[in-house]
PDB file of N, CA and C in Angstrom:
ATOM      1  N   UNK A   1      -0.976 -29.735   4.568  1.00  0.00           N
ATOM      2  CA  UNK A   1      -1.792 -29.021   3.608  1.00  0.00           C
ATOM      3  C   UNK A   1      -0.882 -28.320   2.603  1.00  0.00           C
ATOM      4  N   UNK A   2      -1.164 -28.461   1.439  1.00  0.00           N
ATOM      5  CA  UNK A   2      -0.081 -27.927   0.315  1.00  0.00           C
ATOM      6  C   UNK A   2      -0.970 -26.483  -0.134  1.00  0.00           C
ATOM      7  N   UNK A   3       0.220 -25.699   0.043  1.00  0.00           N
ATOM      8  CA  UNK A   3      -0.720 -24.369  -0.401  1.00  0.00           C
ATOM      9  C   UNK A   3      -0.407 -23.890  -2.087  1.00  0.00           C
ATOM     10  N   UNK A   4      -1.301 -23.174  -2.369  1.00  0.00           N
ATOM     11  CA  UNK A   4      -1.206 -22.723  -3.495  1.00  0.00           C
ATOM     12  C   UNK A   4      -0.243 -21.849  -3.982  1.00  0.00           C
ATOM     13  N   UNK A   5      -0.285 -22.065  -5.230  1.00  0.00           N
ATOM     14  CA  UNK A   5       1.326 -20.776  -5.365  1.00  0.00           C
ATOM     15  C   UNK A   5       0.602 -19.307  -5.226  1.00  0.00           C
ATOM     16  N   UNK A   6      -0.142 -19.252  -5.271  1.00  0.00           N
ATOM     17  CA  UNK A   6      -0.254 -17.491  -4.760  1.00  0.00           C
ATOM     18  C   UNK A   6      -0.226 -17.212  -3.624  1.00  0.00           C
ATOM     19  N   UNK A   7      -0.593 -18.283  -2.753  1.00  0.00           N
ATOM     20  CA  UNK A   7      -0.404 -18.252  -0.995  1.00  0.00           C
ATOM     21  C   UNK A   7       1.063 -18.355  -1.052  1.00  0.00           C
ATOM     22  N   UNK A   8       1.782 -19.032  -1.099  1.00  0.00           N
ATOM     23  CA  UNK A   8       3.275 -19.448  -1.704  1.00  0.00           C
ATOM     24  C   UNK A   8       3.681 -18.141  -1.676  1.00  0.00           C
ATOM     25  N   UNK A   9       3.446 -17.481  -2.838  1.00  0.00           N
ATOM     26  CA  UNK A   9       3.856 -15.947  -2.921  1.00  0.00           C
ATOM     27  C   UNK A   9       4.099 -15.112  -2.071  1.00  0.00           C
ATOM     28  N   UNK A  10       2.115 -14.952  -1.688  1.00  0.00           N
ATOM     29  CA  UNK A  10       1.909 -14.222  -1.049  1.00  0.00           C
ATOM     30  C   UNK A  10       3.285 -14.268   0.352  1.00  0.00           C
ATOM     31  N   UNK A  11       3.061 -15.086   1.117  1.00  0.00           N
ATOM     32  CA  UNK A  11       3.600 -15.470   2.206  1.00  0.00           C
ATOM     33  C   UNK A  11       5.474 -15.044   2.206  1.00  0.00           C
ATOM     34  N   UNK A  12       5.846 -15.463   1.008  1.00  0.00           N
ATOM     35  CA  UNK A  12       7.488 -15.041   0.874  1.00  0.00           C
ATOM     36  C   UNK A  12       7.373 -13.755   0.733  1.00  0.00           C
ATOM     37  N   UNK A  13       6.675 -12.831   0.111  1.00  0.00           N
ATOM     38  CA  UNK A  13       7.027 -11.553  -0.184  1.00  0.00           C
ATOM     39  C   UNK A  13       6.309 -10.693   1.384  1.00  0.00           C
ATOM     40  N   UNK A  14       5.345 -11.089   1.991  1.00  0.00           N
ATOM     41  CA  UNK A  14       5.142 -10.802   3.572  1.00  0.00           C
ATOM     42  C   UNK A  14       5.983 -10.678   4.402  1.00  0.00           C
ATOM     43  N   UNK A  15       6.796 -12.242   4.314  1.00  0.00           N
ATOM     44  CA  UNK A  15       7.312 -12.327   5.868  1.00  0.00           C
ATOM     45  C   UNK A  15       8.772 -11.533   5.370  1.00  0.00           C
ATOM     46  N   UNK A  16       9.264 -11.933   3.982  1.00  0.00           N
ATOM     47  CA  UNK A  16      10.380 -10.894   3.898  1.00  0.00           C
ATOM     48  C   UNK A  16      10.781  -9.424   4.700  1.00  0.00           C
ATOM     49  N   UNK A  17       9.284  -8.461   4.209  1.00  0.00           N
ATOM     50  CA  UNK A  17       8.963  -7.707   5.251  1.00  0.00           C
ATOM     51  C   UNK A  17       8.862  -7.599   6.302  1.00  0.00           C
ATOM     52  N   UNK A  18       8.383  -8.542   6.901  1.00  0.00           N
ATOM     53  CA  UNK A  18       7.888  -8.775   8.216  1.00  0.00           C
ATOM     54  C   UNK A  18       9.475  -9.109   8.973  1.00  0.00           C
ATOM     55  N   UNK A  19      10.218  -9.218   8.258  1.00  0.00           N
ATOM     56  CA  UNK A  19      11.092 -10.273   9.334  1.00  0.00           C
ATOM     57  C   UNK A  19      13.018  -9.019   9.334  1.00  0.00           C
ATOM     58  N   UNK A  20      12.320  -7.718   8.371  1.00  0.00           N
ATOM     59  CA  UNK A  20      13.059  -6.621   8.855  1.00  0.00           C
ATOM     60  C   UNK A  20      12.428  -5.353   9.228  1.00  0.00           C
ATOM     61  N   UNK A  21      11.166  -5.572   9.855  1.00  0.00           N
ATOM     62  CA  UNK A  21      10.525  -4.862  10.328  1.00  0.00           C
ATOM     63  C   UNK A  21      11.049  -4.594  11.612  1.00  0.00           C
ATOM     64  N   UNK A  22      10.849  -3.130  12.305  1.00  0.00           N
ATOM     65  CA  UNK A  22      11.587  -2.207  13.693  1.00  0.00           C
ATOM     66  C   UNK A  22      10.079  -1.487  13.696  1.00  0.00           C
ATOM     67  N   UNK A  23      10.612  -0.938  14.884  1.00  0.00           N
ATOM     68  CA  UNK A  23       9.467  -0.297  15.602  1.00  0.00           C
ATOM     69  C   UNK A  23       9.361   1.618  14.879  1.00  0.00           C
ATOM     70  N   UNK A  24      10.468   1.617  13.945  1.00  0.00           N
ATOM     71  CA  UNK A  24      10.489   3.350  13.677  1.00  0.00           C
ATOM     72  C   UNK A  24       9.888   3.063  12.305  1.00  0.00           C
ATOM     73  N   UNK A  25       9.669   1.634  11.359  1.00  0.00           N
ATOM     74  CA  UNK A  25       9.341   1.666   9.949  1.00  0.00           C
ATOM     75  C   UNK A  25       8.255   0.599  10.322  1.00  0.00           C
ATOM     76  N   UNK A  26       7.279   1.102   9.067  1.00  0.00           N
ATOM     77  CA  UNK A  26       5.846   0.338   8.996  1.00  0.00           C
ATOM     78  C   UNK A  26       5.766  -0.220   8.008  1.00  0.00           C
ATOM     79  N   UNK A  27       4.612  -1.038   7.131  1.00  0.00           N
ATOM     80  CA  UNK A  27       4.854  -2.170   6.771  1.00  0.00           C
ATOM     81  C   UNK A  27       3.345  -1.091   5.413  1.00  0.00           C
ATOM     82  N   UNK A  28       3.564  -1.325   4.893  1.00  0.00           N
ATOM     83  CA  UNK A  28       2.398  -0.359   3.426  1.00  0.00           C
ATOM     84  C   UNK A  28       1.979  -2.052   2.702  1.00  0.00           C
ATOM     85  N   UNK A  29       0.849  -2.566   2.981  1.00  0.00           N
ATOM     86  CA  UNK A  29       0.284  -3.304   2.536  1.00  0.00           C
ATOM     87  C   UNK A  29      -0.987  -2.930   1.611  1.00  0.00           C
ATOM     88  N   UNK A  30      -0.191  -3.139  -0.066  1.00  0.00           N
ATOM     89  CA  UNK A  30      -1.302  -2.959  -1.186  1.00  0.00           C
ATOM     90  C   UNK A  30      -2.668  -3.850  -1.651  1.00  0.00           C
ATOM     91  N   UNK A  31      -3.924  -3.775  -1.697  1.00  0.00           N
ATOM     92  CA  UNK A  31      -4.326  -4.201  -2.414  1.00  0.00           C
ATOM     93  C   UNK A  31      -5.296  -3.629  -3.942  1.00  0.00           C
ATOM     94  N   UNK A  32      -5.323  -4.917  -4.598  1.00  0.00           N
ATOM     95  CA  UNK A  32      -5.997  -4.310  -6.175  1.00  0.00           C
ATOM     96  C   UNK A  32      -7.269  -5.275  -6.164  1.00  0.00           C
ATOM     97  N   UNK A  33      -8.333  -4.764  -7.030  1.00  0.00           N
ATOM     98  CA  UNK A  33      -9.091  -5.912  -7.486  1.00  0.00           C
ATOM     99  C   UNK A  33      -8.851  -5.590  -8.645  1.00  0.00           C
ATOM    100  N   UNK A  34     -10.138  -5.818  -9.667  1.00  0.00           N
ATOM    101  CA  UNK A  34     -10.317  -5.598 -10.972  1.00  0.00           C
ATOM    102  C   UNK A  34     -10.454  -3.717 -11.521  1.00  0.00           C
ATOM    103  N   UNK A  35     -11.341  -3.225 -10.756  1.00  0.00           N
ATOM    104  CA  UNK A  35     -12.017  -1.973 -10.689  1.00  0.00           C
ATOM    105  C   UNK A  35     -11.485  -1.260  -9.012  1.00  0.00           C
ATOM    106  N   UNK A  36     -10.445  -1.207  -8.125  1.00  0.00           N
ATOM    107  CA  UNK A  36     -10.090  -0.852  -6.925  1.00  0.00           C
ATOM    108  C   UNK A  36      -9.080  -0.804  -6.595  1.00  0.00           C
ATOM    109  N   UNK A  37      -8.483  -0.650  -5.567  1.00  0.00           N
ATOM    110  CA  UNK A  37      -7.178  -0.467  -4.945  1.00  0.00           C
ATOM    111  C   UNK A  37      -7.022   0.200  -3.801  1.00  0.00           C
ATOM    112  N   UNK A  38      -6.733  -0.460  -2.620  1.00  0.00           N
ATOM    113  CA  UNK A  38      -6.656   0.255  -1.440  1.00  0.00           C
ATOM    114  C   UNK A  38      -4.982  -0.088  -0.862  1.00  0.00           C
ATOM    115  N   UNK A  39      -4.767   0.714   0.081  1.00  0.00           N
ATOM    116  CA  UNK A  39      -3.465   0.213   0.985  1.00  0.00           C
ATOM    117  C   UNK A  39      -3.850   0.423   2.304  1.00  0.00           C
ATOM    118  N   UNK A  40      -3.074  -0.072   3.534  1.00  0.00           N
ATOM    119  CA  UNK A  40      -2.995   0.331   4.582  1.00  0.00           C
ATOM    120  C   UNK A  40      -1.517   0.490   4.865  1.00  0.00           C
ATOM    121  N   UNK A  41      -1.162   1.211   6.090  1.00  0.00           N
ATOM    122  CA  UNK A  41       0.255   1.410   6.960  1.00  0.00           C
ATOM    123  C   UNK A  41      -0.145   0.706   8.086  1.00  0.00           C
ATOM    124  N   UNK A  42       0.804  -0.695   8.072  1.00  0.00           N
ATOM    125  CA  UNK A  42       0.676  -1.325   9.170  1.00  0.00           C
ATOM    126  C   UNK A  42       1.679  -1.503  10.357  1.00  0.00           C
ATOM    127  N   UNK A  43       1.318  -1.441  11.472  1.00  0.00           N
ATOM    128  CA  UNK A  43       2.620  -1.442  12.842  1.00  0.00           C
ATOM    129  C   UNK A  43       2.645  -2.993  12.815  1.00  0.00           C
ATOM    130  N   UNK A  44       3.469  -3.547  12.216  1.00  0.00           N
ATOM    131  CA  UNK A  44       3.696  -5.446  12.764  1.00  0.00           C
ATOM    132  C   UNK A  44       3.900  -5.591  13.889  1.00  0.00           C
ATOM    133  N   UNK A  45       5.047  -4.181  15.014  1.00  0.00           N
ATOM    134  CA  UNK A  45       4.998  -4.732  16.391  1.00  0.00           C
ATOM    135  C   UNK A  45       4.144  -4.957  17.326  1.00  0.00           C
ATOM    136  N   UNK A  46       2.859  -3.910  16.849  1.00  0.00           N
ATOM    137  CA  UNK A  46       1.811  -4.300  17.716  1.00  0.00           C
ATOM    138  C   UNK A  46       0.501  -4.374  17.238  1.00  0.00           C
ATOM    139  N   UNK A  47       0.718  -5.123  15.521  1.00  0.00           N
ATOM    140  CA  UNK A  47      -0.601  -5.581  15.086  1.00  0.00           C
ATOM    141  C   UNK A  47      -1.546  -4.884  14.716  1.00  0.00           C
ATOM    142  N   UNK A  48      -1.353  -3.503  14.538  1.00  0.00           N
ATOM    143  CA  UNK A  48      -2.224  -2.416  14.608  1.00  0.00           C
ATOM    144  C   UNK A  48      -2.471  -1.636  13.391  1.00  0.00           C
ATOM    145  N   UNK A  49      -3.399  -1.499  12.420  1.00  0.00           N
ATOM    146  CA  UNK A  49      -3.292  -0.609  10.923  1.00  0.00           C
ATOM    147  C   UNK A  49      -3.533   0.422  11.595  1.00  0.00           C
ATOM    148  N   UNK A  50      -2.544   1.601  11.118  1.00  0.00           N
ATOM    149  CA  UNK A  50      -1.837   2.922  11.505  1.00  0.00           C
ATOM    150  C   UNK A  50      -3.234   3.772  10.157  1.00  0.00           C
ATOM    151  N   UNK A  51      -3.011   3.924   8.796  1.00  0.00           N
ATOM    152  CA  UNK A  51      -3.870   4.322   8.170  1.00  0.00           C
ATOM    153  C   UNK A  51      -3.928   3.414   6.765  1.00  0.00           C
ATOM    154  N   UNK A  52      -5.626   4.040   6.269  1.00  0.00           N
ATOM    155  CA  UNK A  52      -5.766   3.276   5.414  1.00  0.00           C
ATOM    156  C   UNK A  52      -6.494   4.275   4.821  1.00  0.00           C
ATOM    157  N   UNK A  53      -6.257   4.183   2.947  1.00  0.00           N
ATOM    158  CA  UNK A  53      -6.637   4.733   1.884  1.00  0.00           C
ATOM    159  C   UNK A  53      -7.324   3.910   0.780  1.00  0.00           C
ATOM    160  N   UNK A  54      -8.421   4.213   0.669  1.00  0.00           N
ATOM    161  CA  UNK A  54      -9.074   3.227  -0.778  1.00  0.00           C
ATOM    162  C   UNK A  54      -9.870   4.198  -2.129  1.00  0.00           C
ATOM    163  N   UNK A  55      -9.409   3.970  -2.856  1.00  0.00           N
ATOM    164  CA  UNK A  55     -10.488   3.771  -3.969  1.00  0.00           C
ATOM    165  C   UNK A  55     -12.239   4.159  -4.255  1.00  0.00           C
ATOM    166  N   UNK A  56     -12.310   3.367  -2.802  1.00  0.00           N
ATOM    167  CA  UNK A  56     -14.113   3.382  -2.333  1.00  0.00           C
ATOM    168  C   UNK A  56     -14.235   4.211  -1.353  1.00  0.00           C
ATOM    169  N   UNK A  57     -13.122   5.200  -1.139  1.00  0.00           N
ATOM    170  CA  UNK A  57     -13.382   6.639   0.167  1.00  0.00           C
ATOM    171  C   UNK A  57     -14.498   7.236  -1.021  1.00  0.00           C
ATOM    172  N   UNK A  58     -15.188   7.772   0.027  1.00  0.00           N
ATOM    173  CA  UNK A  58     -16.260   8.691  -0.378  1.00  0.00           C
ATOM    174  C   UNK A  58     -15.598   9.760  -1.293  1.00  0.00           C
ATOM    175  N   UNK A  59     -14.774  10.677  -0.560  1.00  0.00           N
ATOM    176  CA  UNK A  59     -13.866  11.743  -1.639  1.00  0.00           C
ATOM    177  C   UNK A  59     -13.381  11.272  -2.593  1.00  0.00           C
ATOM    178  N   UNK A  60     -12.806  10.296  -3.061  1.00  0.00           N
ATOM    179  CA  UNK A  60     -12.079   9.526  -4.070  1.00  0.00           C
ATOM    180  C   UNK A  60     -13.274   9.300  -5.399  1.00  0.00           C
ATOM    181  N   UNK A  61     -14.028   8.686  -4.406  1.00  0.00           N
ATOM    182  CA  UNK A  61     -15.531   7.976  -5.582  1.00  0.00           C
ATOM    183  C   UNK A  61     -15.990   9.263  -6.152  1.00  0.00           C
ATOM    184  N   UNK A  62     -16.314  10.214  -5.451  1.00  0.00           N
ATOM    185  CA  UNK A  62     -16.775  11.149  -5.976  1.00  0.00           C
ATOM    186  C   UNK A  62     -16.350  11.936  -7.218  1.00  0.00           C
ATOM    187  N   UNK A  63     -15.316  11.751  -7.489  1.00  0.00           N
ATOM    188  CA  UNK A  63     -14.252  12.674  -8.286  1.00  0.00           C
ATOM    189  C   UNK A  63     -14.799  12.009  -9.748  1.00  0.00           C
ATOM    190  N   UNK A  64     -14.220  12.594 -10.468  1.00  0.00           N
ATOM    191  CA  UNK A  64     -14.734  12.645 -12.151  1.00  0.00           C
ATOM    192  C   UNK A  64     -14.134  11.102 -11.985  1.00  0.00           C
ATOM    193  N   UNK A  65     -15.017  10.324 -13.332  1.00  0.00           N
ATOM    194  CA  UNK A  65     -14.605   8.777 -13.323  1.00  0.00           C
ATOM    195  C   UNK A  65     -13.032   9.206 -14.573  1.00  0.00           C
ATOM    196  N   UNK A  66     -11.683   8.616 -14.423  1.00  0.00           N
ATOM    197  CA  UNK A  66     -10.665   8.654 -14.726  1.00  0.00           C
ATOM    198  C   UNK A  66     -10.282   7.599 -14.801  1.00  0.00           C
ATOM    199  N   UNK A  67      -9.077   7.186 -15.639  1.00  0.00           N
ATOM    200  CA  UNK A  67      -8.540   5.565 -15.627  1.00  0.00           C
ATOM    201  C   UNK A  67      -8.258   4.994 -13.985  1.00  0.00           C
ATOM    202  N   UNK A  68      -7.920   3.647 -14.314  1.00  0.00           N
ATOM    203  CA  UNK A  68      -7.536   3.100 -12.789  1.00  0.00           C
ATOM    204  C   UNK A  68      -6.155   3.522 -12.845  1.00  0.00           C
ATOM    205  N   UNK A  69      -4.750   3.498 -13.515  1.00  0.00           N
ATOM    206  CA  UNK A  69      -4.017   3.905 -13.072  1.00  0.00           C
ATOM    207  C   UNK A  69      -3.854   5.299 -12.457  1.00  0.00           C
ATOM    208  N   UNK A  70      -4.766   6.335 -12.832  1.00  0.00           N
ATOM    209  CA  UNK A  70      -4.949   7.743 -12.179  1.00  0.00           C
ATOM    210  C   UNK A  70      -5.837   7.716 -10.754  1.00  0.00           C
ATOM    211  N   UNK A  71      -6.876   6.617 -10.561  1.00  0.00           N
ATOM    212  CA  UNK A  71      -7.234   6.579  -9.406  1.00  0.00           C
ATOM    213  C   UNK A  71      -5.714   5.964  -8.338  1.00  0.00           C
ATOM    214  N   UNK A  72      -5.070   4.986  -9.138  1.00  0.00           N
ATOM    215  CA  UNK A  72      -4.375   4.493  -7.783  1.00  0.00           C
ATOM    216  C   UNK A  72      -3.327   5.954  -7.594  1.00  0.00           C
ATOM    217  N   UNK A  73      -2.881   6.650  -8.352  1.00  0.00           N
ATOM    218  CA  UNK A  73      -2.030   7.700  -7.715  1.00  0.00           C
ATOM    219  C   UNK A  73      -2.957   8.656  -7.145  1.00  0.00           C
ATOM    220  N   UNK A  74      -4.094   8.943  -7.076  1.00  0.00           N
ATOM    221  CA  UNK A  74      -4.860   9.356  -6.235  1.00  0.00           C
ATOM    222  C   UNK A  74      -4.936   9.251  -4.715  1.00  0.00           C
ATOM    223  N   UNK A  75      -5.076   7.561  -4.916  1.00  0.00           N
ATOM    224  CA  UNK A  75      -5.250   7.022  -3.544  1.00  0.00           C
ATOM    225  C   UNK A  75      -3.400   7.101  -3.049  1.00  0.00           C
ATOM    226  N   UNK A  76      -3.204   7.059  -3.892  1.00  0.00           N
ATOM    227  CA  UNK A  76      -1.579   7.010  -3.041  1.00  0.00           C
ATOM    228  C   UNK A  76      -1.061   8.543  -2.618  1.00  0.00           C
ATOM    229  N   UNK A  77      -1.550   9.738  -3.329  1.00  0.00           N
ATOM    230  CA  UNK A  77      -1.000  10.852  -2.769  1.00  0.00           C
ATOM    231  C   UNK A  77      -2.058  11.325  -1.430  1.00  0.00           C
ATOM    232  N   UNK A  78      -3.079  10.769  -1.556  1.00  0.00           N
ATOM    233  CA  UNK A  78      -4.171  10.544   0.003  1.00  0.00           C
ATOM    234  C   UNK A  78      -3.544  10.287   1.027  1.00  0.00           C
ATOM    235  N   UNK A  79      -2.856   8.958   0.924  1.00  0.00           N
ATOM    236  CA  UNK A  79      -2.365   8.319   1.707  1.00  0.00           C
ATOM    237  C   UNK A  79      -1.173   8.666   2.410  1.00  0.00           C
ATOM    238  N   UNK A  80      -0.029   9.392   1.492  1.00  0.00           N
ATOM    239  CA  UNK A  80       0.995  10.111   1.396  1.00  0.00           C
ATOM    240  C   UNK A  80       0.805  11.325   3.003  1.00  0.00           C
ATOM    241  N   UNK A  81      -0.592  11.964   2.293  1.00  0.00           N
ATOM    242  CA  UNK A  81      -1.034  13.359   2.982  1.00  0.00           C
ATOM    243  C   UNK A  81      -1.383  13.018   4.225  1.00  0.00           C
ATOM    244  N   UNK A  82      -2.058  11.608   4.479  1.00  0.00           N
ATOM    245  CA  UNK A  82      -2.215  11.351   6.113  1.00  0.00           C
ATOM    246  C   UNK A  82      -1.211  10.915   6.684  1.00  0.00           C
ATOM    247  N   UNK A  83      -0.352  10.180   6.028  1.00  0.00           N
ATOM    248  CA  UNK A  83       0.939   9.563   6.463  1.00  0.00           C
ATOM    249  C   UNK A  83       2.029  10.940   6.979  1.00  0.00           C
ATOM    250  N   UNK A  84       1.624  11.787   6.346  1.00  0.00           N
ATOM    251  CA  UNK A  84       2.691  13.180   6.990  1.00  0.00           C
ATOM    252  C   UNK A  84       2.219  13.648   7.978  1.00  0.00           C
ATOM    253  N   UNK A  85       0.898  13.391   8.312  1.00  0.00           N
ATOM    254  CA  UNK A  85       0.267  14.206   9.680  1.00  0.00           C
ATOM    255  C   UNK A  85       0.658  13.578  10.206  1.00  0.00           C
ATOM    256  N   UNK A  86       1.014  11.841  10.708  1.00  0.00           N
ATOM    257  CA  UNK A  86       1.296  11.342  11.381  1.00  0.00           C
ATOM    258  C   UNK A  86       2.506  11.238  11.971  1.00  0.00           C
ATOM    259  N   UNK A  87       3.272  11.947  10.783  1.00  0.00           N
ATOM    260  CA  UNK A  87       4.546  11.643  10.764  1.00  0.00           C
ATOM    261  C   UNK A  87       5.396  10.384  10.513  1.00  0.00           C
ATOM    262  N   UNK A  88       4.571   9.631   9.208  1.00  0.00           N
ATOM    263  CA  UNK A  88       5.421   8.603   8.893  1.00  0.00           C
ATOM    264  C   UNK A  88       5.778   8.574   7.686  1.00  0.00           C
ATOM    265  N   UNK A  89       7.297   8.254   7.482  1.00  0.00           N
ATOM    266  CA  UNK A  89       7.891   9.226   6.444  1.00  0.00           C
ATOM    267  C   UNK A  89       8.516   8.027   5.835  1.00  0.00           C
ATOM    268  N   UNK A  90       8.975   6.697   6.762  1.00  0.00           N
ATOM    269  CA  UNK A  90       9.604   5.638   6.331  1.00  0.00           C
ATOM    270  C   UNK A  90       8.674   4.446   6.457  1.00  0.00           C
ATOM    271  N   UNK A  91       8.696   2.984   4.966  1.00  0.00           N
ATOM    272  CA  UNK A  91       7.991   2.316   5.443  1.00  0.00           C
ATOM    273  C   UNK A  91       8.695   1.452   4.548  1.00  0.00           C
ATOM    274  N   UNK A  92       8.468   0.048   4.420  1.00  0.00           N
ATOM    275  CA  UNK A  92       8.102  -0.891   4.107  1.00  0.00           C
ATOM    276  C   UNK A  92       7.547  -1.119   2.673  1.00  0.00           C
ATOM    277  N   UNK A  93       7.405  -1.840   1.542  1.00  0.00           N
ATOM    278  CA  UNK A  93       6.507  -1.573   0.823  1.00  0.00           C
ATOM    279  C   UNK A  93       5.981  -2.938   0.449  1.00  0.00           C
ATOM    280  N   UNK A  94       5.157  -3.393   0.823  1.00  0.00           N
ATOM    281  CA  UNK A  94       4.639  -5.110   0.928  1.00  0.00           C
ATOM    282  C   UNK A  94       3.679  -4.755  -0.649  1.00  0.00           C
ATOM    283  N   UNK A  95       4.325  -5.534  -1.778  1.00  0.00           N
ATOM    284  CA  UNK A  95       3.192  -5.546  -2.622  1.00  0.00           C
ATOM    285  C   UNK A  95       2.393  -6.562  -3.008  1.00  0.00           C
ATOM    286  N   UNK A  96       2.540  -7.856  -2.253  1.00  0.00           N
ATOM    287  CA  UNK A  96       1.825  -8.785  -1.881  1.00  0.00           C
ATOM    288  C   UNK A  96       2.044  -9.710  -3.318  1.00  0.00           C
ATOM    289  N   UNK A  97       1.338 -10.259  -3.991  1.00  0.00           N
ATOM    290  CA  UNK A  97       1.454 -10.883  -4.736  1.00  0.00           C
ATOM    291  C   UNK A  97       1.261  -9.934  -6.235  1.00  0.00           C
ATOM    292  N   UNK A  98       1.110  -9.032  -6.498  1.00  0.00           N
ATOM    293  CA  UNK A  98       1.097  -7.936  -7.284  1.00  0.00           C
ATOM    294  C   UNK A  98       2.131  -7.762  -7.718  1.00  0.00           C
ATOM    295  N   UNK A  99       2.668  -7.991  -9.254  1.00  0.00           N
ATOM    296  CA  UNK A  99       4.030  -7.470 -10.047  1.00  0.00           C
ATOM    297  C   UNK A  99       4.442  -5.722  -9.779  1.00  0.00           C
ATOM    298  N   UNK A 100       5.612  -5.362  -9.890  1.00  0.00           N
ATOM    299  CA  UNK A 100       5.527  -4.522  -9.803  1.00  0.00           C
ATOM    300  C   UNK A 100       5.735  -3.785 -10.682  1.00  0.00           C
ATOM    301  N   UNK A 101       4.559  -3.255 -11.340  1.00  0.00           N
ATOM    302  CA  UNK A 101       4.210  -3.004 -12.855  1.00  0.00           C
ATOM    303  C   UNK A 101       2.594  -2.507 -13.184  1.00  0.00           C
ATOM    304  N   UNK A 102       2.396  -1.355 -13.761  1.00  0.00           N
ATOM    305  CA  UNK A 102       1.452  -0.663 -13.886  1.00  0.00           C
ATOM    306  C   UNK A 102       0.741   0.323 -12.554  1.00  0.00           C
ATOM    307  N   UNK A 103      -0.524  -0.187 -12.374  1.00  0.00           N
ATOM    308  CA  UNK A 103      -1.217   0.252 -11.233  1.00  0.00           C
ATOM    309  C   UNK A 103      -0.354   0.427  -9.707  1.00  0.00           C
ATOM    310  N   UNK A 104       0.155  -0.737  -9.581  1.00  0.00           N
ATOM    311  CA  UNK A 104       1.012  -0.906  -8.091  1.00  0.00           C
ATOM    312  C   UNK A 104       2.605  -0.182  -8.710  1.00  0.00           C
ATOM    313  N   UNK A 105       2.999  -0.289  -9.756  1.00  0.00           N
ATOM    314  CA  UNK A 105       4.179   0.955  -9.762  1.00  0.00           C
ATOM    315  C   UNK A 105       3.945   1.984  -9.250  1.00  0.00           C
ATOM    316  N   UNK A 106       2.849   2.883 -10.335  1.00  0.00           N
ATOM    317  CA  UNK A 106       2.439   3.986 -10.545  1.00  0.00           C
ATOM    318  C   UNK A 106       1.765   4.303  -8.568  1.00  0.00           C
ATOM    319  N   UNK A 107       1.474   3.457  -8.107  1.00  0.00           N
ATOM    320  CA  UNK A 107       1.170   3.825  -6.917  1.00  0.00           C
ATOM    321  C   UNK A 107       2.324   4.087  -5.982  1.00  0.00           C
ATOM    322  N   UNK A 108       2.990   3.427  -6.384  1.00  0.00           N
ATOM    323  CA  UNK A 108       4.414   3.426  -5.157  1.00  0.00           C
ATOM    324  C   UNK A 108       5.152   4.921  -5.761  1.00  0.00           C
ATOM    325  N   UNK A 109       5.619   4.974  -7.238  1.00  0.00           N
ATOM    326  CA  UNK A 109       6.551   6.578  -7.483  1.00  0.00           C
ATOM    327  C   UNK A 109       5.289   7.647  -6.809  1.00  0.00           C
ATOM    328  N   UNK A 110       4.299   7.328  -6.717  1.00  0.00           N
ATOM    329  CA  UNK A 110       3.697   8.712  -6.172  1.00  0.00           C
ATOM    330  C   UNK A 110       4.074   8.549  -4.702  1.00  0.00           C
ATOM    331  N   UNK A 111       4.046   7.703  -4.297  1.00  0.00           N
ATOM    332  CA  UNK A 111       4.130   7.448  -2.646  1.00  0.00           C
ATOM    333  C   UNK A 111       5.722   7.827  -2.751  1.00  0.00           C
ATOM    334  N   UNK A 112       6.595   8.191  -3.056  1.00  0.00           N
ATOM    335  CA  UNK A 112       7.711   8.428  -3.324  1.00  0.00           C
ATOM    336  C   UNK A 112       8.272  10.017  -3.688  1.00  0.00           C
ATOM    337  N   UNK A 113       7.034  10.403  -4.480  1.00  0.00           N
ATOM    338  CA  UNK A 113       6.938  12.056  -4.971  1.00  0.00           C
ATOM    339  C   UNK A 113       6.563  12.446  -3.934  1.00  0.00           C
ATOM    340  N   UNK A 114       5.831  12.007  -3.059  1.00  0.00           N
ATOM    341  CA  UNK A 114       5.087  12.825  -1.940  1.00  0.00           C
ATOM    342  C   UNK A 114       5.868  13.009  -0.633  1.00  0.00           C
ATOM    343  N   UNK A 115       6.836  12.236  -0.528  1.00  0.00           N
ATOM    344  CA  UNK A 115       7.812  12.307   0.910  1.00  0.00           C
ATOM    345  C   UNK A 115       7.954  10.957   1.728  1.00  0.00           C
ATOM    346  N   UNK A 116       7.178   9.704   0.743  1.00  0.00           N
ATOM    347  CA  UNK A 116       7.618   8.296   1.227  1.00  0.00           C
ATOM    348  C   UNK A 116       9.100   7.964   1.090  1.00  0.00           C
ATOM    349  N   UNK A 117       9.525   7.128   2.124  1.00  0.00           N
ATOM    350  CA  UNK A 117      11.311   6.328   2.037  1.00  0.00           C
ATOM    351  C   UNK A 117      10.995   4.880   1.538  1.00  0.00           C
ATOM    352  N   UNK A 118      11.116   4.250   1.398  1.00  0.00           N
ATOM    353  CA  UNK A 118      11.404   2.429   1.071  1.00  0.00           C
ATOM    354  C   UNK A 118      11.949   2.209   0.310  1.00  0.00           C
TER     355      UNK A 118
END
C-alpha cells in the first residue's frame, strides 16, 4: 500500500520522536483544524495521554472571540499550568505534519515562556 505524503510526513516526524523517547520526557502531540487547536502530553512507554488542552474546553470557548493565533497561546499556557501540577517540565514536541510557523510556533514559545524544556 503506497501511502500518501502527508502520512509520509506525518509518520517521519512521529517516530523521530518516538524513537528518543525515555520514561522521564513525554511526547506533546499538536493538533490544528481550520477554526481549533488542541494538544495532548503523551507517555509512549505506556501508551497513555498524561493531559490534554483544546480550543473547545468549555473555559477557553467561553472567553471573548479573539484571533486563532491568541486562542492557540491560550490553549498552550492552559496546558503549560496543568503540566506544572503534574510536574512535567520536559517534553518532546511532535508537530506532526504542521510547519513550524504561525499558530503551532506561537503555541510552542508560549509553552516555553511558561516553564516547558524541548
Amino acid at each position: 500500500m503506497k501511502l500518501k505524503a502527508i502520512d509520509r510526513k506525518k509518520f517521519r516526524v512521529r517516530n523521530k520522536a518516538k524513537k528518543v523517547s525515555s520514561p522521564d520526557r513525554f511526547r506533546l502531540s499538536i493538533s490544528r483544524s481550520s477554526k481549533n487547536i488542541s494538544a495532548q502530553i503523551i507517555d509512549d512507554v505506556k501508551n497513555v495521554t498524561l493531559l490534554s488542552s483544546s480550543s473547545i474546553d468549555k473555559e477557553i470557548r467561553d472567553m471573548n472571540k479573539v484571533n486563532k493565533t491568541d486562542v492557540s497561546k491560550i490553549v498552550a499556557e492552559n496546558l503549560a499550568k496543568k503540566a506544572l501540577v503534574k510536574k512535567i517540565t520536559k517534553i518532546y514536541f511532535d508537530r506532526s505534519v504542521y510547519k513550524y510557523h504561525g499558530r503551532v510556533k506561537a503555541f510552542a514559545e508560549t509553552l516555553r515562556k511558561n516553564g516547558m524544556e524541548f
